[in-house]
Protein backbone atom coordinates (compact mmCIF):
# COMPACT_ATOMS: atom_id res chain seq x y z
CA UNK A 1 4.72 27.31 23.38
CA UNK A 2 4.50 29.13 26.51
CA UNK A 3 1.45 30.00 28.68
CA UNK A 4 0.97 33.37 27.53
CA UNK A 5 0.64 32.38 23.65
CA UNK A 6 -2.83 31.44 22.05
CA UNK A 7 -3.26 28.08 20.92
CA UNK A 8 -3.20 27.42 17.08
CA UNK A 9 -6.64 27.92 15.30
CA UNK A 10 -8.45 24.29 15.18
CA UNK A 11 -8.59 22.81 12.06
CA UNK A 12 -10.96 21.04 10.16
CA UNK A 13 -11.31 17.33 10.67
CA UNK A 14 -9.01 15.47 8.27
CA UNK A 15 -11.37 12.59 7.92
CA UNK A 16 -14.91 14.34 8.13
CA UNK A 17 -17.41 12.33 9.65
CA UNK A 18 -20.31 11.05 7.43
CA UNK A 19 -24.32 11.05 8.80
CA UNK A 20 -25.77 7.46 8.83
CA UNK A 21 -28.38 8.60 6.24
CA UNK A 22 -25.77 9.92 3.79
CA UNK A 23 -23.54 6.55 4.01
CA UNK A 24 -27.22 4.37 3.31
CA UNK A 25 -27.92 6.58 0.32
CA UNK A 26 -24.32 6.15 -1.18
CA UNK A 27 -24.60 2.25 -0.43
CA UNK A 28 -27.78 2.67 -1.57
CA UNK A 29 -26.16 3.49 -5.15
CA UNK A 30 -22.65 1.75 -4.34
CA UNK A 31 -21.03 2.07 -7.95
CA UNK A 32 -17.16 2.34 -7.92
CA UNK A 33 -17.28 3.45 -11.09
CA UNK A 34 -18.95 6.85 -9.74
CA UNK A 35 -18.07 8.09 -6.16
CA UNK A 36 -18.77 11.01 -4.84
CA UNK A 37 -16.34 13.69 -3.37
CA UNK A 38 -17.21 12.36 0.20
CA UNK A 39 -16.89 9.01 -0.24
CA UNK A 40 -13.02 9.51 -0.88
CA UNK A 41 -13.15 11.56 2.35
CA UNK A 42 -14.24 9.05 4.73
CA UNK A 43 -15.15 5.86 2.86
CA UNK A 44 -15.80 3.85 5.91
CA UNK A 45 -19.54 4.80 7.42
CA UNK A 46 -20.55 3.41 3.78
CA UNK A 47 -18.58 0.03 4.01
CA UNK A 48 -20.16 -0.21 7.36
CA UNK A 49 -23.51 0.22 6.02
CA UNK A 50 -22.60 -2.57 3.37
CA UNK A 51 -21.21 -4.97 5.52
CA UNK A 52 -24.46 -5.03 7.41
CA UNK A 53 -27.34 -4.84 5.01
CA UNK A 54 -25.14 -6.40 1.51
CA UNK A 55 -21.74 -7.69 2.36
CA UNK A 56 -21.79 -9.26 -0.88
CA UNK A 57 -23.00 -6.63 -3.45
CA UNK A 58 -24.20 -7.02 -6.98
CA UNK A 59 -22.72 -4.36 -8.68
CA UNK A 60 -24.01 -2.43 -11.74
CA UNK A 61 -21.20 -3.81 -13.28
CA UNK A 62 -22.33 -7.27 -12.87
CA UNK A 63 -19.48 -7.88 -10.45
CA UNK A 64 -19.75 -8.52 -6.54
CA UNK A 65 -18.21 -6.51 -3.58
CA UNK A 66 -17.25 -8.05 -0.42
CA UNK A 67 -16.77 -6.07 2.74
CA UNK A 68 -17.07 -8.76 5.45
CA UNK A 69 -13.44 -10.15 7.02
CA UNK A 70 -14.65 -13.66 6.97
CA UNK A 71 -15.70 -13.39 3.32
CA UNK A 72 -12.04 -12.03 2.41
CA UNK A 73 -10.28 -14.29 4.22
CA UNK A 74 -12.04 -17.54 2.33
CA UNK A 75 -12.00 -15.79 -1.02
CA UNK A 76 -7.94 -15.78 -0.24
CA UNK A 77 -8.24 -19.11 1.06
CA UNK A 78 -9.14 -21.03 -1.83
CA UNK A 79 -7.14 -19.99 -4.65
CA UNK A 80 -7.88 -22.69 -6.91
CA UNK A 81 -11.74 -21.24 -7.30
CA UNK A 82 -10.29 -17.52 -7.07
CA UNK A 83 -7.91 -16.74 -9.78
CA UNK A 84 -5.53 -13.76 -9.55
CA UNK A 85 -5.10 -13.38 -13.31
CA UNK A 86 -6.72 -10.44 -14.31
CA UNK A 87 -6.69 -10.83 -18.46
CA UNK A 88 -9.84 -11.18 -18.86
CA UNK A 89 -10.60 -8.28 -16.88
CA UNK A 90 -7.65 -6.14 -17.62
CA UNK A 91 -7.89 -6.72 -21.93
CA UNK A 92 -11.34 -4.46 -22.65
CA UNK A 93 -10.06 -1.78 -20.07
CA UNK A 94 -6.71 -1.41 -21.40
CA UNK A 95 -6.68 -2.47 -25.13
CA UNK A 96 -4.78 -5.90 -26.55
CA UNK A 97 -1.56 -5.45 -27.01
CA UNK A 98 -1.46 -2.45 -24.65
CA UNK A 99 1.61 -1.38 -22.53
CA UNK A 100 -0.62 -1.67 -19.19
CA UNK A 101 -2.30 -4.64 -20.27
CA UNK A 102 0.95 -6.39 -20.74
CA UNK A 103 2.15 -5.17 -17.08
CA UNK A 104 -0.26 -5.99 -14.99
CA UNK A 105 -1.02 -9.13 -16.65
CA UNK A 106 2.66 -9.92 -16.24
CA UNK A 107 3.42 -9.03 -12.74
CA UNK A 108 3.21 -11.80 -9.70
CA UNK A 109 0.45 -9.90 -8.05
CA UNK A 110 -1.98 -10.00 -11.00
CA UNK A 111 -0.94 -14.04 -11.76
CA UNK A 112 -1.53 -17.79 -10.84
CA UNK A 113 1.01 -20.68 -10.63
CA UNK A 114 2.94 -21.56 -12.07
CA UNK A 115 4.28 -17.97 -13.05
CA UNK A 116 3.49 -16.63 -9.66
CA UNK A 117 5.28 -19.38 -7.71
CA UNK A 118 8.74 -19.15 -9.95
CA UNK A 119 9.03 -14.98 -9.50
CA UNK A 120 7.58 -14.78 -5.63
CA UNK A 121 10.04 -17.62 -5.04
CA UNK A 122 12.85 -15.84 -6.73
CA UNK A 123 12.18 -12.64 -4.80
CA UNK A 124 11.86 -13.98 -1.60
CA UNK A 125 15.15 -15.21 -1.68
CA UNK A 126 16.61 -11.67 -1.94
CA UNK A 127 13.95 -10.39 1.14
CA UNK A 128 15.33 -13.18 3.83
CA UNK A 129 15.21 -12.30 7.41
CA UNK A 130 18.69 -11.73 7.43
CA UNK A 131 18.79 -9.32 4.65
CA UNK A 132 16.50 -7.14 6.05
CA UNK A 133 17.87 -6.92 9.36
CA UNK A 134 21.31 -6.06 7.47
CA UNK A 135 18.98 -2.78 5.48
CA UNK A 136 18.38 -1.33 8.97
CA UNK A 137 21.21 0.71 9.58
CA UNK A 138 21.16 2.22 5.81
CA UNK A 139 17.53 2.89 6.29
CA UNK A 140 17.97 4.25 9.61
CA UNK A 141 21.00 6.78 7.82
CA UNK A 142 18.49 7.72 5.01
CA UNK A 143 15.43 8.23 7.56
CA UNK A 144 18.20 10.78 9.63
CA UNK A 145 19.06 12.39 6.62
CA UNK A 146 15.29 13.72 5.89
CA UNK A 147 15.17 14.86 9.07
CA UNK A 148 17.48 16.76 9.28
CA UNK A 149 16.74 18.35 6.48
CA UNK A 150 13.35 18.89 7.84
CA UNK A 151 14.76 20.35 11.10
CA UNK A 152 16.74 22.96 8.74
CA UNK A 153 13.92 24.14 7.12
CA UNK A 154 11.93 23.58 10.44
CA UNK A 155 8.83 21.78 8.29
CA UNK A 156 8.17 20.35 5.07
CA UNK A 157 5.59 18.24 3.40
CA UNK A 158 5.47 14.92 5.20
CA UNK A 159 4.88 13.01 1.90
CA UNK A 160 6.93 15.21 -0.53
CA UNK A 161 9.78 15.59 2.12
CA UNK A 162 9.47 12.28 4.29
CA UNK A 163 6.75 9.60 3.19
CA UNK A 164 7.64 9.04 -0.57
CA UNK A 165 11.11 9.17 -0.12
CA UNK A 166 11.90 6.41 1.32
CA UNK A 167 10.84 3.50 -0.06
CA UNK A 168 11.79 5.10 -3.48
CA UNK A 169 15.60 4.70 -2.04
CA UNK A 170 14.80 1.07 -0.62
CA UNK A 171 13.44 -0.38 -3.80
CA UNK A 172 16.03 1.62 -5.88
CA UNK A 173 18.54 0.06 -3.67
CA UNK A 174 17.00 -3.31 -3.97
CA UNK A 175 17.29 -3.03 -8.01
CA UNK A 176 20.16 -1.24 -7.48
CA UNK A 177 19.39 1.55 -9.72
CA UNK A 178 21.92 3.94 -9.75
CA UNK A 179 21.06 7.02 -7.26
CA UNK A 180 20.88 9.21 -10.02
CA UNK A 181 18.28 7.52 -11.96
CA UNK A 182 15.77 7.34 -9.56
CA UNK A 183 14.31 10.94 -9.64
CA UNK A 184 11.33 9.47 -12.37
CA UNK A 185 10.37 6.51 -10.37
CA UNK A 186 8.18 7.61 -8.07
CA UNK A 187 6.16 9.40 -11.00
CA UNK A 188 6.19 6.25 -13.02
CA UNK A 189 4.91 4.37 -9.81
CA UNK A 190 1.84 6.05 -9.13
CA UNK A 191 1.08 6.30 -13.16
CA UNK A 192 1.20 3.20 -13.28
CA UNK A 193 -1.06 2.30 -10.22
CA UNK A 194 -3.40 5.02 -11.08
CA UNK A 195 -4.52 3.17 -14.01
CA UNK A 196 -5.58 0.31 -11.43
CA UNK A 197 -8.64 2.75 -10.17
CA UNK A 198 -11.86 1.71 -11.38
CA UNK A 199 -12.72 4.62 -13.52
CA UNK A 200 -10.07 6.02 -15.86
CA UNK A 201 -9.49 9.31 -17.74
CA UNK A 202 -8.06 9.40 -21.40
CA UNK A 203 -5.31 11.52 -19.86
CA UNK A 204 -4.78 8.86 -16.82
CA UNK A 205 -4.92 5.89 -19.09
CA UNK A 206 -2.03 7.76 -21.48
CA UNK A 207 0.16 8.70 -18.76
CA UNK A 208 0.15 4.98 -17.46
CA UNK A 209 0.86 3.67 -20.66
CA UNK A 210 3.73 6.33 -21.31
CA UNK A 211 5.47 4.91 -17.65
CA UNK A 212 5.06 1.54 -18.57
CA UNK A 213 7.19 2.41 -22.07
CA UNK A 214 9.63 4.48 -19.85
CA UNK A 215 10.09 2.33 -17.05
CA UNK A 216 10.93 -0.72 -19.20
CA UNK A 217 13.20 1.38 -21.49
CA UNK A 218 15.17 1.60 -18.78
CA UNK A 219 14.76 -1.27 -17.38
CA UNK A 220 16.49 -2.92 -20.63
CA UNK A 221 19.72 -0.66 -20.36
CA UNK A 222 20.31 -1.70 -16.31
CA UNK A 223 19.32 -5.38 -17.10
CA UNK A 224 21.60 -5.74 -19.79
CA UNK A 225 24.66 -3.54 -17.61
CA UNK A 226 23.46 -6.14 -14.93
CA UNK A 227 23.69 -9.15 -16.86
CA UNK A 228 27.10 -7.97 -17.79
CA UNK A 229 27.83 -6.91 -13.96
CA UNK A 230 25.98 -8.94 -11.99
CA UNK A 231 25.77 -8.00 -7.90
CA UNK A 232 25.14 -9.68 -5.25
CA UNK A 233 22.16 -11.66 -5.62
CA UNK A 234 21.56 -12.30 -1.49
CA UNK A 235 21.24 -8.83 -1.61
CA UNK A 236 19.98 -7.89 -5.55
CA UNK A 237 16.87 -8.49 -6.35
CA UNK A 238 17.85 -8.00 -10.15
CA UNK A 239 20.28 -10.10 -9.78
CA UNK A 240 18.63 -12.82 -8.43
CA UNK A 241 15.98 -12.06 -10.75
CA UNK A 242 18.37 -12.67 -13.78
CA UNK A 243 20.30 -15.52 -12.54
CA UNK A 244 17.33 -17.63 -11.34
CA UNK A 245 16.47 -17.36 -14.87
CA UNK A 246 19.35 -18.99 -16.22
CA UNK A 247 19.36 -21.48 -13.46
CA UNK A 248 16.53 -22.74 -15.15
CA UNK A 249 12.97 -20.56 -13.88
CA UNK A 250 12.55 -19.11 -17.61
CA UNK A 251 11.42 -15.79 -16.81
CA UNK A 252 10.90 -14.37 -20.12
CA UNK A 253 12.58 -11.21 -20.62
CA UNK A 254 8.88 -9.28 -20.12
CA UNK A 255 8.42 -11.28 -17.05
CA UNK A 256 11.81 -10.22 -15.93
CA UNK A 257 10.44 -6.33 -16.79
CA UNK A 258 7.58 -6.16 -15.43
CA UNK A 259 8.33 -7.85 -12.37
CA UNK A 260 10.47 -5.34 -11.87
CA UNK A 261 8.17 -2.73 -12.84
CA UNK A 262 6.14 -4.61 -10.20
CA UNK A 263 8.49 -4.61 -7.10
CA UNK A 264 8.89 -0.91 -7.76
CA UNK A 265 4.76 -0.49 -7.15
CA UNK A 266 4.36 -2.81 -4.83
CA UNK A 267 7.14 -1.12 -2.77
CA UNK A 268 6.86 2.67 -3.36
CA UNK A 269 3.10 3.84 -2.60
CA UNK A 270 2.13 1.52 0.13
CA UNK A 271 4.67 2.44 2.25
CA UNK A 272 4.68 6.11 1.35
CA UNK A 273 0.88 5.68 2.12
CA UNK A 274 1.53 3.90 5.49
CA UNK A 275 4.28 6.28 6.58
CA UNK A 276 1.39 9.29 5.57
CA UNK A 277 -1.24 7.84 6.96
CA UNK A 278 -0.14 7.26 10.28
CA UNK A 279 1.67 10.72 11.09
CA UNK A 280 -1.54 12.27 9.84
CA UNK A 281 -3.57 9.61 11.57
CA UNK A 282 -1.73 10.62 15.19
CA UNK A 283 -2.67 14.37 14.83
CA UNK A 284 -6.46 12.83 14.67
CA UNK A 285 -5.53 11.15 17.83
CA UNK A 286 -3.51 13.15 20.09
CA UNK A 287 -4.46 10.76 22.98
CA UNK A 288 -3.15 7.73 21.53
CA UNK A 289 -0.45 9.83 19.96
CA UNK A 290 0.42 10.93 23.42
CA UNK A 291 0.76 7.35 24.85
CA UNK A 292 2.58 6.24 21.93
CA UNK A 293 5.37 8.56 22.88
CA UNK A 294 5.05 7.92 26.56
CA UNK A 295 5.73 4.24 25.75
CA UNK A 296 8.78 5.16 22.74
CA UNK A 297 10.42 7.25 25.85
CA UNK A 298 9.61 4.43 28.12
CA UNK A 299 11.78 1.88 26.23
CA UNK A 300 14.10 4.31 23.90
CA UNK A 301 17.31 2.57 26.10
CA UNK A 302 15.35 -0.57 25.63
CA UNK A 303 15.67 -1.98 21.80
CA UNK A 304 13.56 -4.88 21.73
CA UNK A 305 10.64 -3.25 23.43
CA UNK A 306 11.10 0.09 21.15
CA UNK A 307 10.49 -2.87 18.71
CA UNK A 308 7.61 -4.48 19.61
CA UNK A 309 5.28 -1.15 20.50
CA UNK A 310 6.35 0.31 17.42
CA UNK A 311 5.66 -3.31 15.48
CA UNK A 312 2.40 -2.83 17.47
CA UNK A 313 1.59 0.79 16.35
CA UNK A 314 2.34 0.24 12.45
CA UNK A 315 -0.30 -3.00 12.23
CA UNK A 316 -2.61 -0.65 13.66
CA UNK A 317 -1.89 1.83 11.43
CA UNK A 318 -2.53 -0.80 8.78
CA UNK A 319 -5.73 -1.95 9.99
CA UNK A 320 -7.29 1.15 10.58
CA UNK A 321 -6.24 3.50 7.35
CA UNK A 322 -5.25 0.28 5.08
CA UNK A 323 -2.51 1.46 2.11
CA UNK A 324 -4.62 -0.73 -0.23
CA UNK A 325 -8.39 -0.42 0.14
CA UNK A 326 -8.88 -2.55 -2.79
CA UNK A 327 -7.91 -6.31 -4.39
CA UNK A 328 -9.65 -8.31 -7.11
CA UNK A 329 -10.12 -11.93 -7.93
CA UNK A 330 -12.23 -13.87 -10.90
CA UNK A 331 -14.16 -17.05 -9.98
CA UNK A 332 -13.05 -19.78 -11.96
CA UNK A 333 -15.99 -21.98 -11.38
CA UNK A 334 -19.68 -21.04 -9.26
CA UNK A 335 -19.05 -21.29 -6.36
CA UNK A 336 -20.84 -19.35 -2.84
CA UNK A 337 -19.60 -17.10 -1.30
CA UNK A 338 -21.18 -15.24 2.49
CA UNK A 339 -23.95 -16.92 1.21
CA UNK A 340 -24.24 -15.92 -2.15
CA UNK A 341 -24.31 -17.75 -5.48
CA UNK A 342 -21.76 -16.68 -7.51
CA UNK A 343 -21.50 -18.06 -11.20
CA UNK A 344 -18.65 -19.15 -13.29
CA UNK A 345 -16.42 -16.19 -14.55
CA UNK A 346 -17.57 -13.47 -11.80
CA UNK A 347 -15.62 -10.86 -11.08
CA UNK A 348 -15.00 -9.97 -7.10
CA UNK A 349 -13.93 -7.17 -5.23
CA UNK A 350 -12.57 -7.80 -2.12
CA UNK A 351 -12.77 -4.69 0.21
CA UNK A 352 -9.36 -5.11 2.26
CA UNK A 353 -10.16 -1.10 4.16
CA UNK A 354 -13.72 -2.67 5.02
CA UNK A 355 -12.78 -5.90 6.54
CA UNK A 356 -9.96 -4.28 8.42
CA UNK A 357 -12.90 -2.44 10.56
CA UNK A 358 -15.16 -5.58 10.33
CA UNK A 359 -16.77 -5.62 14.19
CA UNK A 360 -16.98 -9.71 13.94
CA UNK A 361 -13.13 -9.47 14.36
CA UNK A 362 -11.80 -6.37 15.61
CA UNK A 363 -13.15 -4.46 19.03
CA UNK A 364 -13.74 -1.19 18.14
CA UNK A 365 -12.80 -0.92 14.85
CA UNK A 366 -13.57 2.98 14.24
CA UNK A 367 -10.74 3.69 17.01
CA UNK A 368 -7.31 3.98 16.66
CA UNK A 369 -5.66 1.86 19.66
CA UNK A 370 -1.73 1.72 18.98
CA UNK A 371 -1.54 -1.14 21.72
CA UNK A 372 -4.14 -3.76 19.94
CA UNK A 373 -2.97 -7.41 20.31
CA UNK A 374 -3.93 -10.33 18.10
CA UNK A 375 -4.12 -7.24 14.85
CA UNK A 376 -4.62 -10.18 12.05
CA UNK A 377 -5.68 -7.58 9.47
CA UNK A 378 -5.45 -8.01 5.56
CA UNK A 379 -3.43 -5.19 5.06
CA UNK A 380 -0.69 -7.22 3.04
CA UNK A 381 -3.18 -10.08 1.82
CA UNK A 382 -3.59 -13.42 2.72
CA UNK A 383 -3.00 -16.86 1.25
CA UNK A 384 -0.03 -17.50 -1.51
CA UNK A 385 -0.55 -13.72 -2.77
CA UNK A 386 0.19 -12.94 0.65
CA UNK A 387 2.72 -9.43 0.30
CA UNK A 388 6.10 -10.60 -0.20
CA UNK A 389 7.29 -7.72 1.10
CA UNK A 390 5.70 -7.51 4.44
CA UNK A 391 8.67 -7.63 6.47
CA UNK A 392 10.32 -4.93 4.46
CA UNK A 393 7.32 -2.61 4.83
CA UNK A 394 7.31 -3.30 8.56
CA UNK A 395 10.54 -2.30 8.82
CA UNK A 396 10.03 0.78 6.70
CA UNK A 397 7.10 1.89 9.29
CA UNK A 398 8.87 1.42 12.39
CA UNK A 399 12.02 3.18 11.25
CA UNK A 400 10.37 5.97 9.72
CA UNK A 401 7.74 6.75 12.61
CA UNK A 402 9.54 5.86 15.13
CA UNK A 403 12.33 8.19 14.84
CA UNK A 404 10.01 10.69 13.34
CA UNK A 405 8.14 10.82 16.43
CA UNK A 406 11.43 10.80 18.86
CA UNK A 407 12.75 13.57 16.59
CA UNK A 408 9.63 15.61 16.02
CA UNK A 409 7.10 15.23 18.74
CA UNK A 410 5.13 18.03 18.75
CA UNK A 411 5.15 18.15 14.92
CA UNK A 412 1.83 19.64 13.90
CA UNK A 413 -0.32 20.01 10.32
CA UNK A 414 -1.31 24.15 9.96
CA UNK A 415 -3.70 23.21 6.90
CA UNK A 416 -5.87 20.02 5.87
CA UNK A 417 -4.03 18.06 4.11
CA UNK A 418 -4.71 16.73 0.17
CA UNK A 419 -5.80 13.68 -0.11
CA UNK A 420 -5.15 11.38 -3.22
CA UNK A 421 -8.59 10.85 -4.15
CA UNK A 422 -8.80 7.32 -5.22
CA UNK A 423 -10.73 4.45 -3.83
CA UNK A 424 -7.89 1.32 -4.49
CA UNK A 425 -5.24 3.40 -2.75
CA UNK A 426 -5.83 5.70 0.41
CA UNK A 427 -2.96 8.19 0.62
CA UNK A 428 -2.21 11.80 0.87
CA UNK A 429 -0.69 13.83 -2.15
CA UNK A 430 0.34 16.80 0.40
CA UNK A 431 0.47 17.46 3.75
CA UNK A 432 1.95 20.10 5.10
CA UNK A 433 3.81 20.34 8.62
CA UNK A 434 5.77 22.23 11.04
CA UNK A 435 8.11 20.37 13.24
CA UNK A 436 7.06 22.80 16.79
């Protein structure tokens, strides 16, 4: 842009800010189960307000919210009191016998040991150090290949275009779906999360339960072509996946679907959502956007410290806009937590996107600072349901903003983008960009 041109028109905020007296009359009425428009905006003045006049809520529900970091991090802690299982919660919302029901009472995320321990173990031996350093040059070919598409077209939508395609071709990869398969999975993926939110349409709730039937349809064709052609299974997570079984975990064959449903989910919209996040997140921040540049220039020759600032800059990213605001335990016994009695049986929310701003552990946790040491945020978990994917999803960030940023700098948003509008996951469905 030179001198003599007029600078773009300003646009509204993305994340609007919220008066103190509108987040205390929303915590005031905290029910998940009926948000308002502005919540979804800019949840975070009201799990501010929480955290310091009810960190641990009584919902109408009868279940409890927690929005302090210390709180999470013992709730995670002590996993024999805190049980991930969710069938008691998950049976009256989706129905007995109900596709949904049986995948996310199936999947590692949503189970104790013993189950739990046998798939996480099973999948970790397909995410090893090693084999994720060996995905960086494909992943760094597929990130180059959006872009310059993008530059072609000189724009795009950075989710439809960038954010969502990525990890779409890293999980497919990791399945090894065949390439031209994959065009439904991202739609089955966020059906299939969507019915995770806390308040559920008839039309949401049939659209899950259609992707569960889908995905696992399919799932049975490439498991038996898989069984019958196995790949590698250092590299396979179906593979591995199959073979472990007859090595002697017993994964049932719905185990061995819906964990795969699982690794799918798990993969797909938190890293589309991270990837989103932060490249809408930097045009909020031009000032740290500008330094993070400064420093990518700085060491561009320099691999290892290209690493670490951009290792730096996606944790921050994570803290500060956390991919999932939302996780859920049952307490197996009473038990206190923050202070509160809770009884046998309750049901507990834990607030990841609250404690990730929590003041009693990070300075200035309403700003954005790309260079933040010590960034122990919850973000992927904590504790044995600690993201097995974290690595992966690290990865993902640094590859996909990094060279993002090196190839698009003054890449800019000429309308507000869409946000998804739940409160479990914070993403953007659309968000519109021009790379100059």
């Amino acid at each position: 842009m030179s001198a003599a041109e007029p600078n773009p028109p300003a646009l509204p905020p993305v994340t609007p800010a919220m008066s103190p007296a509108r987040a205390a009359e929303i915590a005031a009425g905290f029910d998940l189960r009926a948000l308002p428009a502005d919540f979804y905006a800019n949840p975070y003045p009201v799990y501010a307000r929480l955290r310091e006049t009810e960190p641990v809520r009584r919902m109408p529900d009868g279940s409890y919210f927690l929005t302090r970091y210390a709180d999470l991090v013992a709730v995670y802690r002590d996993a024999a009191t805190f049980s991930s299982d969710k069938k008691v919660e998950f049976t009256p919302k989706y129905g007995e016998g109900s596709p949904l029901l049986e995948h996310h009472t199936t999947s590692l995320v949503f189970n104790d040991p013993p189950l739990h321990t046998r798939v996480r173990k099973l999948i970790m031996g397909a995410l090893t150090r090693r084999a994720i350093a060996e995905m960086e040059p494909g992943l760094v070919a597929l990130v180059d290949g959006l872009l310059d598409r993008i530059a072609q077209r000189g724009g795009g939508d950075l989710i439809e275009d960038f954010a969502s395609a990525i990890p779409v071709e890293i999980i497919g990869n990791l399945l090894g779906v065949p390439h031209a398969d994959r065009g439904p999975l991202r739609d089955w993926s966020l059906a299939i999360l969507g019915a995770l939110e806390p308040r559920l349409t008839p039309e949401q709730e049939a659209l899950g339960h259609r992707s569960v039937q889908d995905f696992t349809a399919y799932l049975r064709t490439l498991v038996a072509q898989r069984r019958r052609h196995p790949g590698d299974p250092e590299h396979d997570v179906l593979t591995r996946l199959i073979q472990g079984e007859a090595a002697g975990e017993q994964l049932s064959e719905a185990e061995l679907l819906q964990n795969c449903v699982f690794i799918l989910n798990a993969g797909h919209e938190t890293t589309t959502n991270l990837i989103g996040n932060a490249l809408v997140a930097l045009q909020e921040w031009p000032g740290e956007k500008a330094r993070l540049l400064h420093r990518l220039k700085h060491s561009a020759h320099h691999p290892s410290g290209l690493e670490a600032d951009l290792t730096l800059a996606v944790d921050e990213f994570l803290r500060f806009e956390s991919s999932n605001q939302l996780g859920n335990r049952r307490a197996l016994r009473a038990c206190e937590v923050g202070g509160v009695a809770l009884p046998e049986g309750a049901l507990v929310t834990l607030c990841i996107g609250a404690a990730n701003r929590d003041p009693a552990q990070f300075g200035q946790p309403d700003v954005l600072r790309l260079d933040r040491e010590s960034n122990r945020h919850l973000a992927f978990g904590f504790g044995i349901h600690q993201c097995a994917g974290l690595s992966l999803a690290r990865l993902e960030g640094r590859i996909a903003i990094g060279r993002f940023l090196q190839r698009f700098p003054r890449y800019r948003l000429p309308e507000a983008p869409t946000r998804g509008g739940r409160a479990r996951f914070r993403g953007f469905l659309k968000a519109p960009f021009s790379v100059a």
